[in-house]
Protein backbone atom coordinates (compact mmCIF):
# COMPACT_ATOMS: atom_id res chain seq x y z
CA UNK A 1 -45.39 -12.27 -15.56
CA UNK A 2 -43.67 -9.29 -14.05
CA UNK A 3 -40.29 -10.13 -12.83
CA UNK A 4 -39.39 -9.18 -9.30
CA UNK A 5 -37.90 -6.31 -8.42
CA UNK A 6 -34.29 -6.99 -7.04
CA UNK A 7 -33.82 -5.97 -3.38
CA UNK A 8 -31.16 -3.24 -3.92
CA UNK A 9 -27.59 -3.86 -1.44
CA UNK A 10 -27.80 -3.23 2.05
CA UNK A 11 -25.77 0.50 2.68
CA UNK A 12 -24.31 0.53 6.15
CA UNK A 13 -24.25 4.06 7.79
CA UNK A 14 -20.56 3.76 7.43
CA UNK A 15 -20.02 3.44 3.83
CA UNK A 16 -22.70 6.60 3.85
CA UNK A 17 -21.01 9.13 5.48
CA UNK A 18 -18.82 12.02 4.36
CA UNK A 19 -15.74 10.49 4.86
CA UNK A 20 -16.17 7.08 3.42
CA UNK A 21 -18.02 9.02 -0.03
CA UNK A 22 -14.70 10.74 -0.21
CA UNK A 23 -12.44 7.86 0.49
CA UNK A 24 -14.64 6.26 -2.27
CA UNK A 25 -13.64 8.66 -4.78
CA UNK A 26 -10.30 8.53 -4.10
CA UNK A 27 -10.26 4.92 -3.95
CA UNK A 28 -11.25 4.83 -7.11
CA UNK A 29 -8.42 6.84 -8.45
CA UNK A 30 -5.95 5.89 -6.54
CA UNK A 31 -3.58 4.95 -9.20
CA UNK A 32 -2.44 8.61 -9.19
CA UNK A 33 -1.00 8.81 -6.24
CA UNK A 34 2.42 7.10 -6.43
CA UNK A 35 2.93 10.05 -9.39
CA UNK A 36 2.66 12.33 -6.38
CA UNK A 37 4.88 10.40 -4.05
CA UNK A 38 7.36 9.22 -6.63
CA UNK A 39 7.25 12.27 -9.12
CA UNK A 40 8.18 14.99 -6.81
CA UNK A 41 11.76 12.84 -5.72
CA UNK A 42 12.94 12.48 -8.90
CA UNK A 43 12.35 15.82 -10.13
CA UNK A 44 13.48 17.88 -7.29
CA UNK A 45 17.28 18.44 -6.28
CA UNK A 46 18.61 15.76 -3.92
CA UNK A 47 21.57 14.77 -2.25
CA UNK A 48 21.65 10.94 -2.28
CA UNK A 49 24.52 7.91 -1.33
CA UNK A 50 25.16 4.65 -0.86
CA UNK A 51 23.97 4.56 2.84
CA UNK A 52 20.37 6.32 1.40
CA UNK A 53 20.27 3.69 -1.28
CA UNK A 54 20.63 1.09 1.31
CA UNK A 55 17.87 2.24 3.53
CA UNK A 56 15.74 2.61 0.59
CA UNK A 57 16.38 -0.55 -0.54
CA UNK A 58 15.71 -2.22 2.73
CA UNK A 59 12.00 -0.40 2.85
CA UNK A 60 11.03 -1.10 -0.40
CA UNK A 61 11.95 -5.25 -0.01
CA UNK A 62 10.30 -4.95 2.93
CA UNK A 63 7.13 -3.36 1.72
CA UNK A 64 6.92 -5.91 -0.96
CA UNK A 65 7.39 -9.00 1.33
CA UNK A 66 4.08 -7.39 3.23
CA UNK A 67 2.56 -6.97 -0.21
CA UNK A 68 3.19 -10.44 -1.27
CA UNK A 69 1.76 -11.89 1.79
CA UNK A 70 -1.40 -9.95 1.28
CA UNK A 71 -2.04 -10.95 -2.17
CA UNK A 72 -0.85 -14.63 -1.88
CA UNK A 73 -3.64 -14.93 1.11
CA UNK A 74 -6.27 -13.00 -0.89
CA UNK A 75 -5.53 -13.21 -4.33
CA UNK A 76 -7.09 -10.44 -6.59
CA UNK A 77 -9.95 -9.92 -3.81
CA UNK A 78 -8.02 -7.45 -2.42
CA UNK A 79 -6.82 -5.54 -5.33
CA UNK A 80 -10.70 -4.27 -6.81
CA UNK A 81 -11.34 -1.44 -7.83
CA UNK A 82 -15.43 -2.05 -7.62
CA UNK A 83 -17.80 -2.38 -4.83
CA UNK A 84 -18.27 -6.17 -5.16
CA UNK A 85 -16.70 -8.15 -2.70
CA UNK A 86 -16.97 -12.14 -2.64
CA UNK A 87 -15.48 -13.26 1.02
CA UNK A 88 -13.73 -11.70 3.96
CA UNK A 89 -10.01 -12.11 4.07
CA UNK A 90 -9.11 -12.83 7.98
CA UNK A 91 -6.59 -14.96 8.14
CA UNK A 92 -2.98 -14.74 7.39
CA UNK A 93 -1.05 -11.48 7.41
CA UNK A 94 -5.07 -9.80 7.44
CA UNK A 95 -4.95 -11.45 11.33
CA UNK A 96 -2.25 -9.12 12.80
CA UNK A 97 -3.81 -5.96 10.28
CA UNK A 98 -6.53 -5.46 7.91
CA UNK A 99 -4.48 -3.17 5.20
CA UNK A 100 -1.14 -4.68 4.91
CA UNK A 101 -1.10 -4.11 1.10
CA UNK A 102 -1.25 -0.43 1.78
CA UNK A 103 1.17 -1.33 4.93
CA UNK A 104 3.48 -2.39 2.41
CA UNK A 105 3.22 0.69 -0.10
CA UNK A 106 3.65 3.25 2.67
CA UNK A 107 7.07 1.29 3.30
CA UNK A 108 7.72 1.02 -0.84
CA UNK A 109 7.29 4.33 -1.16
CA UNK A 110 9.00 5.92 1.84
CA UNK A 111 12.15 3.39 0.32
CA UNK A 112 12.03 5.66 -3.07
CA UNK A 113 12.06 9.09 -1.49
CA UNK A 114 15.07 7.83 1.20
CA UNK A 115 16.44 7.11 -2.42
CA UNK A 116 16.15 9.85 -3.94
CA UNK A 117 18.07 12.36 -0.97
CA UNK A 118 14.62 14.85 -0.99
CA UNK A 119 14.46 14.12 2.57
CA UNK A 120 12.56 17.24 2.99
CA UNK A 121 9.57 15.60 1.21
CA UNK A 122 9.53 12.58 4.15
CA UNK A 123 7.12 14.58 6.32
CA UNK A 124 4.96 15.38 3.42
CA UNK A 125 5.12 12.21 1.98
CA UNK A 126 3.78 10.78 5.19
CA UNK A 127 1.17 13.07 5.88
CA UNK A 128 0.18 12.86 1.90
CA UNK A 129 -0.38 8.89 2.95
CA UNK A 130 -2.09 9.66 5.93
CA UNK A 131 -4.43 11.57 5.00
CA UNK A 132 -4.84 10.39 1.81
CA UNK A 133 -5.63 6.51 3.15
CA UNK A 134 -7.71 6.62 6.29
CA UNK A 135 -10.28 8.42 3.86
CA UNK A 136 -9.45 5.29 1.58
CA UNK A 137 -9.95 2.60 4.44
CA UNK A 138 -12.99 4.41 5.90
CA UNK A 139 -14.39 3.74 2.74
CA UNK A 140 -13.55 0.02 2.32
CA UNK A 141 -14.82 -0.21 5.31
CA UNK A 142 -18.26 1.38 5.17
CA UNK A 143 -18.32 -1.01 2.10
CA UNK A 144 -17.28 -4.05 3.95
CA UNK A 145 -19.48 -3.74 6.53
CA UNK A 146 -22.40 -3.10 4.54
CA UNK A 147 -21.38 -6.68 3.02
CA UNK A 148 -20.42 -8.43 5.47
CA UNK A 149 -22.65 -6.95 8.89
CA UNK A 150 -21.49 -8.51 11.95
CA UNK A 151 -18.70 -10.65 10.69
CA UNK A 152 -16.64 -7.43 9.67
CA UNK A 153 -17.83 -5.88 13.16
CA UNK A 154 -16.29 -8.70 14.73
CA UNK A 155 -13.01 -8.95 12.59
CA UNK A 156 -12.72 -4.68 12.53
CA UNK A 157 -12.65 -4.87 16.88
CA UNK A 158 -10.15 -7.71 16.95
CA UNK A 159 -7.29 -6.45 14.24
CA UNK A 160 -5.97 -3.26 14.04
CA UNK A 161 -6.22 -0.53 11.35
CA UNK A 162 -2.51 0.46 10.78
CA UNK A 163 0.08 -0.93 13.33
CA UNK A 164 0.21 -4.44 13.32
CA UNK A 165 -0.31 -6.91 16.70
CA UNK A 166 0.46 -10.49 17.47
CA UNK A 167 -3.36 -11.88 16.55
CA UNK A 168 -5.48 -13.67 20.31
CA UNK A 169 -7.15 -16.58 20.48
CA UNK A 170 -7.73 -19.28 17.72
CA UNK A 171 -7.31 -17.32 13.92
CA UNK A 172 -9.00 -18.55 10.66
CA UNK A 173 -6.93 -20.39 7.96
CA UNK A 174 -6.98 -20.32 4.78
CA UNK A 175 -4.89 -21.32 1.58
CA UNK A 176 -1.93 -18.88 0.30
CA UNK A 177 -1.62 -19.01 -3.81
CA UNK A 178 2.18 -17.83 -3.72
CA UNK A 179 2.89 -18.30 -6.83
CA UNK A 180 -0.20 -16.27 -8.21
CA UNK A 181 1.08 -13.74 -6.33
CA UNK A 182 4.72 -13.64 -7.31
CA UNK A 183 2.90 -13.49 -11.20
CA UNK A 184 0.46 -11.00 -10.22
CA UNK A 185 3.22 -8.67 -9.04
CA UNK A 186 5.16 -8.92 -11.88
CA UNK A 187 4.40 -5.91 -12.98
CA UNK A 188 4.97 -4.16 -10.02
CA UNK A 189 8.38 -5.42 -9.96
CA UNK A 190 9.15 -4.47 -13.49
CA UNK A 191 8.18 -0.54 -12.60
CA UNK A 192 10.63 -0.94 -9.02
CA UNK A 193 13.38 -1.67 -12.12
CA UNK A 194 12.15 1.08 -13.99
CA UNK A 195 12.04 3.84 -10.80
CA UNK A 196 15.60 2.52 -9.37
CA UNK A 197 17.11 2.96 -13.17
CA UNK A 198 15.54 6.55 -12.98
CA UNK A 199 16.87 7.20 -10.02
CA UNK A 200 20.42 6.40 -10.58
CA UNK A 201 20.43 7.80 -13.23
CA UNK A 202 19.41 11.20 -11.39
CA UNK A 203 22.19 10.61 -9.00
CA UNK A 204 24.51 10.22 -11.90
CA UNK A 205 23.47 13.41 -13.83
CA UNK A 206 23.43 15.34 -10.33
CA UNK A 207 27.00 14.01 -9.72
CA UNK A 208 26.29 12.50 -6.82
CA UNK A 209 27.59 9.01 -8.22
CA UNK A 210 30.70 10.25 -7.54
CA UNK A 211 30.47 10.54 -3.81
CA UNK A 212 29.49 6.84 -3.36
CA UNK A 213 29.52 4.42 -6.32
CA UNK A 214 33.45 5.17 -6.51
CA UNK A 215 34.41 5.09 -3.14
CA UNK A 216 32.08 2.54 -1.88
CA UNK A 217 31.07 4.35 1.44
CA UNK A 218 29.07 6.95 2.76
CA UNK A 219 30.59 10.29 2.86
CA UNK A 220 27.50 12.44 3.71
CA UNK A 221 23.92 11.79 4.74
């Protein structure tokens, strides 16, 4: 007896066009792109201090706290790197936006170059993101609504993209694995120790230690 032939996965026009097949290939090397964002800041000449340090500081915790709210409502659904989805994530952080892991990088990262004094590289860095992740999400997306049809339609006109809005009417639950997540991210937190080391230790080489870590205040910006 001839097996059947398996019905091959339902392509929605939106994971099909240009956009989305180049957000897929990025997506699926996007583990090069912090070198980009985090490389060029601690090679180049900057002028950092305590006030810069500060700021960065602040953006990176607060990146992570998005992070971790993503991952401890989704778990490792969110974090593939393959085309097979098992459930839609809607509730949770996902009800006021439907990327807040890459929500939080933008902010992690952004934290790092205020760090490092390149300011100059801000604008770039930004656009780099911009650019760089709407060709991302338009892939996920094509991809989630090929899997998911209507019930991604309905989620994608309710919850925005990027800037995050108080979610209407009655919102899905679900259960939040925090301490999964706080595991899962330990290696992320590991490399933050790694980047801030490196980055001191650029300040400290470029003298500008000297202009905050001994006097405790900011005397440029």
């Amino acid at each position: 007896m001839t097996a059947p032939t398996p019905t091959p996965p339902k392509v929605s026009a939106a994971e099909q066009s240009i956009t989305a097949q180049i957000g897929g290939v990025l997506f699926r090397h996007r583990g090069w792109l912090p070198i980009v964002f985090l490389g060029i800041p601690l090679v180049m000449p900057g002028s950092t201090s305590l006030f810069r340090w500060e700021v960065g500081l602040a953006l990176i915790v607060i990146g992570e706290a998005i992070r971790l709210a993503g991952v401890a409502a989704a778990g490792p659904v969110t974090r593939r790197r393959s085309r097979n989805v098992q459930r839609l994530v809607t509730y949770g952080i996902f009800a006021w936006a439907r990327n807040p892991l890459y929500i939080g990088n933008f902010f992690i990262w952004m934290g790092f170059v205020a760090i490092s004094g390149v300011l100059w590289f801000l604008p770039i860095a930004v656009l780099l993101f911009a650019v760089e992740y709407e060709l991302i999400v338009r892939y996920e997306e094509g991809v989630l609504e090929s899997i998911f049809g209507r019930e991604y339609l309905e989620y994608k006109n309710r919850t925005p993209r990027w800037i995050p809005r108080i979610p209407r009417g009655e919102q899905a639950v679900g259960e939040y694995h925090w301490g999964e997540a706080f595991r899962s991210e330990i290696s992320t937190f590991l490399q933050y120790a790694v980047l801030l080391l490196a980055f001191w230790i650029k300040s400290q080489v470029m003298g500008d230690g000297a202009t905050f870590w001994s006097f405790g205040f900011v005397k440029r910006f």
